[in-house]
Protein backbone atom coordinates (compact mmCIF):
# COMPACT_ATOMS: atom_id res chain seq x y z
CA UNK A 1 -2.91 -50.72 62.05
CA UNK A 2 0.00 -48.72 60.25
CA UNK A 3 -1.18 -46.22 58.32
CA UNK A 4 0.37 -45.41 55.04
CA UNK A 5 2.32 -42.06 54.39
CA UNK A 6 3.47 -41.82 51.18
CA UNK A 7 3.75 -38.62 48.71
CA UNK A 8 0.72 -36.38 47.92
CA UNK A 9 0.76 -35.86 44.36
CA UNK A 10 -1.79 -33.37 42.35
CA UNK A 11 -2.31 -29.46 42.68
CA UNK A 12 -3.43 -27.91 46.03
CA UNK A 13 -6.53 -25.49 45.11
CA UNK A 14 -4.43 -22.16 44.71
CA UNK A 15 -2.35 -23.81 42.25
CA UNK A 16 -5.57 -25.28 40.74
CA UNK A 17 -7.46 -22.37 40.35
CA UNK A 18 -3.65 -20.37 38.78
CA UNK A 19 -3.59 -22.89 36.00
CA UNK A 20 -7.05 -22.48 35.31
CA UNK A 21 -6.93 -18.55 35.37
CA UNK A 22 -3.98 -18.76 33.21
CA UNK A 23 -5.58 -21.61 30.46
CA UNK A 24 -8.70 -18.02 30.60
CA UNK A 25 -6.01 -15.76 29.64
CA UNK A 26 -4.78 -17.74 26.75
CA UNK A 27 -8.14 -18.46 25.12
CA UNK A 28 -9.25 -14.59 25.72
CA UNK A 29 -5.73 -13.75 23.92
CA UNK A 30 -6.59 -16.20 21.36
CA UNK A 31 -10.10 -15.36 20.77
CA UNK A 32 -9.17 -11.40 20.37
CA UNK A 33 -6.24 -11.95 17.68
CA UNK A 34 -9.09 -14.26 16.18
CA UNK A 35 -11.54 -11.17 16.21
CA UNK A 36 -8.95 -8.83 14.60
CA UNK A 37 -7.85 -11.07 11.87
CA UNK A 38 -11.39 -11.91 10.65
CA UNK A 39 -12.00 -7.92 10.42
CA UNK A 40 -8.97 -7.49 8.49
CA UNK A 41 -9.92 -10.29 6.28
CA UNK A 42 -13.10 -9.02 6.05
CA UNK A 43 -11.61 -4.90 5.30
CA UNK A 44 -9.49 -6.61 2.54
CA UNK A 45 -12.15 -8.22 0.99
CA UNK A 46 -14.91 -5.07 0.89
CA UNK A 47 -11.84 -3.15 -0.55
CA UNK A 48 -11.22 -5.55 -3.51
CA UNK A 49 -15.44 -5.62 -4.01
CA UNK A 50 -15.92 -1.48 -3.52
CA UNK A 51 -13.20 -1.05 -6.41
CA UNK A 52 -14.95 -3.67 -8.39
CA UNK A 53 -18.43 -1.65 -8.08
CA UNK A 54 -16.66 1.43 -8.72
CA UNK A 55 -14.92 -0.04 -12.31
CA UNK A 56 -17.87 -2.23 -12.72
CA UNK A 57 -20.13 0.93 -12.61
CA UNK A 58 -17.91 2.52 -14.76
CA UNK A 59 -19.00 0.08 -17.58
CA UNK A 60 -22.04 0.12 -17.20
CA UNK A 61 -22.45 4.08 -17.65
CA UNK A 62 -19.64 4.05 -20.83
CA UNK A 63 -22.35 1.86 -22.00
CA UNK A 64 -25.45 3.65 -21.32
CA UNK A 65 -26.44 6.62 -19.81
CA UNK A 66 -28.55 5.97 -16.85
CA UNK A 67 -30.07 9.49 -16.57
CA UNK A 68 -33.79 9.02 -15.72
CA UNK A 69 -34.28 5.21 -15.80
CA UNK A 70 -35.92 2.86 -14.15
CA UNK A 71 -32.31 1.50 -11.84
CA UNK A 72 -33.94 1.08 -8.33
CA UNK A 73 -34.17 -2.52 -8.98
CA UNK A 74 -30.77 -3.71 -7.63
CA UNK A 75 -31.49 -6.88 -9.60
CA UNK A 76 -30.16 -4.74 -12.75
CA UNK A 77 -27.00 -4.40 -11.37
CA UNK A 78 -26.55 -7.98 -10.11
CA UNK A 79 -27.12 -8.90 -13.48
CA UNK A 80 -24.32 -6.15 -15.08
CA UNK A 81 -22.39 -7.92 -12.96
CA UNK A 82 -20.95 -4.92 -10.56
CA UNK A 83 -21.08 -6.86 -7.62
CA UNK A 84 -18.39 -9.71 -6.61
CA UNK A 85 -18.99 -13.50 -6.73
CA UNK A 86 -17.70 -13.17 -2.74
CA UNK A 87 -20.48 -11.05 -2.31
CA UNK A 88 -23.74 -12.52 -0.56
CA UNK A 89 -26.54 -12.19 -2.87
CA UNK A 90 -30.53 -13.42 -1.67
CA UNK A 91 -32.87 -12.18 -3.97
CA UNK A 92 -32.47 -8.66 -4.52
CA UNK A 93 -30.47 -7.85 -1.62
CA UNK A 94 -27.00 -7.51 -1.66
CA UNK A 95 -24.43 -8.10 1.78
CA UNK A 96 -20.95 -7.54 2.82
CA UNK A 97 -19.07 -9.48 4.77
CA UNK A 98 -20.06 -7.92 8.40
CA UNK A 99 -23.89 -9.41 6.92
CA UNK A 100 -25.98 -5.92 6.43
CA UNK A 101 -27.12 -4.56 3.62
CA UNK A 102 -25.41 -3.08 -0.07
CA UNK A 103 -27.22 -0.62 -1.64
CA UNK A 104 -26.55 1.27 -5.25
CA UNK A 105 -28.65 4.57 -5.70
CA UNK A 106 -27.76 6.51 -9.51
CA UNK A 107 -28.38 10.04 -8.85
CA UNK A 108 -27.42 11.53 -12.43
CA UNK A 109 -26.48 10.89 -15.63
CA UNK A 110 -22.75 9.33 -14.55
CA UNK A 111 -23.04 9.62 -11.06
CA UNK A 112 -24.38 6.84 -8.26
CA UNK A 113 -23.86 6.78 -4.36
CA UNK A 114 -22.89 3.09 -3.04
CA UNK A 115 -24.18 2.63 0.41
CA UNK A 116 -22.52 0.29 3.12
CA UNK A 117 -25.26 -0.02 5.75
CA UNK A 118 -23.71 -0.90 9.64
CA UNK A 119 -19.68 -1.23 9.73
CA UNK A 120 -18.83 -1.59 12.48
CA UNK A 121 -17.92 1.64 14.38
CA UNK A 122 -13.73 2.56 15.29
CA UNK A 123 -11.09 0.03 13.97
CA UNK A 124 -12.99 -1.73 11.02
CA UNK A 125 -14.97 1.07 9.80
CA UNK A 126 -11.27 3.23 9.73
CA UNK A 127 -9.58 0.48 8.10
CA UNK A 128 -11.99 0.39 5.56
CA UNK A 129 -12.22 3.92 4.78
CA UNK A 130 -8.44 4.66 5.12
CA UNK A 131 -8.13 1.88 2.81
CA UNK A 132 -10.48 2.77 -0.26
CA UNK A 133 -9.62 6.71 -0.08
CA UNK A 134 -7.59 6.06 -3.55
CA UNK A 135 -10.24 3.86 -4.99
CA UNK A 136 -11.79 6.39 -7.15
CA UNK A 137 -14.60 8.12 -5.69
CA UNK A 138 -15.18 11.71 -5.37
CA UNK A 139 -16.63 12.27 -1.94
CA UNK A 140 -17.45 9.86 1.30
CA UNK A 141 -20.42 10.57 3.74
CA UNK A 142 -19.99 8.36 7.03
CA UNK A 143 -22.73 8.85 9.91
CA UNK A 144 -24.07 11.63 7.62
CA UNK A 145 -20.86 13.63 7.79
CA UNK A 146 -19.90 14.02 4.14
CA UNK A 147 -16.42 14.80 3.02
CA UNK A 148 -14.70 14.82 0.09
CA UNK A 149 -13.03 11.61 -0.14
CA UNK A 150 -9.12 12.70 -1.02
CA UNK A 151 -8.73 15.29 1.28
CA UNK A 152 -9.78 13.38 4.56
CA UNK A 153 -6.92 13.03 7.21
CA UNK A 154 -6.63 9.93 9.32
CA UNK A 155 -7.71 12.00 12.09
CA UNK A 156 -10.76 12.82 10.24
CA UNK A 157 -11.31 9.35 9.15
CA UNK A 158 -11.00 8.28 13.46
CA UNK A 159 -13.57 10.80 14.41
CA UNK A 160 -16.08 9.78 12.01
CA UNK A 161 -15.93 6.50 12.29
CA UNK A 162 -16.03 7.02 15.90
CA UNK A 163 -19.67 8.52 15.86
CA UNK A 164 -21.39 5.81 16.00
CA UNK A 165 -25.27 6.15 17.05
CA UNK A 166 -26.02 6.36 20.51
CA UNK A 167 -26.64 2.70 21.57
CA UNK A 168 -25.33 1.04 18.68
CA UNK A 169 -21.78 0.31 17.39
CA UNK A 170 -22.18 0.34 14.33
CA UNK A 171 -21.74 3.63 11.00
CA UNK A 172 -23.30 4.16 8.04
CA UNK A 173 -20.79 4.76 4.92
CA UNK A 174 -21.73 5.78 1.57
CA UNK A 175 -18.83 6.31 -1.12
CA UNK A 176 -20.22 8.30 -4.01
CA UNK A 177 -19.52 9.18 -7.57
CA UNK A 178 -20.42 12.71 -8.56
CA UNK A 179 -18.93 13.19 -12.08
């Protein structure tokens, strides 16, 4: 019997396994531009809704003065309208767009603190503050650290948004209105 010898065709494994550990590479590269774009979307949009609390709440105090009522009810301010249609609203409770909490605390007559409850820690949190430093409010607390809001340096802004808790990766940021 003859046997056949014709041409091998196909990948030997070392070539096999290359492709493969270059098709990785590609869909890790992909998959990290992915991650970075949807933060960025997500900074713009928590800019454009923290400037609409901050003139929202505006209106609201021209209108009345809030001095010793009854405002814990973040229901109130749902229905004045200070929060964005792009913001997630169940119940009471109000989210941004990394899916924690939204809170609104009046602490005088025109004066309120708005709380952003776990950014996440380094680029997004920095983007975020860097970002709404010319939005209007007076001073900026992030981890507990609080500054006043227009004369924080980039550098400043890096550290603190550095500090996240031990074990977690995520800051606290509270913009607040003291006038």
């Amino acid at each position: 019997m003859k046997l056949l010898k014709g041409n091998k065709s196909g990948l030997t494994l070392i070539e096999s396994l290359a492709v493969i550990g270059l098709a990785a590479l590609v869909i890790a590269g992909a998959l990290i531009l992915f991650g970075n774009a949807q933060d960025s979307r997500r900074v713009t949009t928590e800019t454009s809704n923290i400037a609409n609390v901050l003139k929202r709440m505006e209106e609201v105090f021209a209108e009345d003065d809030l001095e010793g009522a009854d405002v814990t009810n973040p229901d109130d301010f749902i229905t004045a309208g200070v929060f964005n249609d792009s913001m997630k609203i169940v119940g009471t409770q109000i989210f941004h767009s990394w899916n924690n909490e939204v809170q609104i605390t009046v602490t005088g007559p025109a004066s309120y603190d708005l709380t952003y409850l776990q950014i996440p820690a380094d680029e997004p949190c920095i983007d975020l503050v860097r970002s709404t430093r010319k939005v209007g409010f007076d001073e900026i607390s992030i981890n507990g650290t609080v500054e006043d809001i227009t004369d924080l340096s980039v550098s400043e802004i890096i550290t603190r948004c550095s500090e996240a808790s031990v074990g977690a990766n995520y800051v606290d940021v509270i913009w607040s209105m003291t006038n």
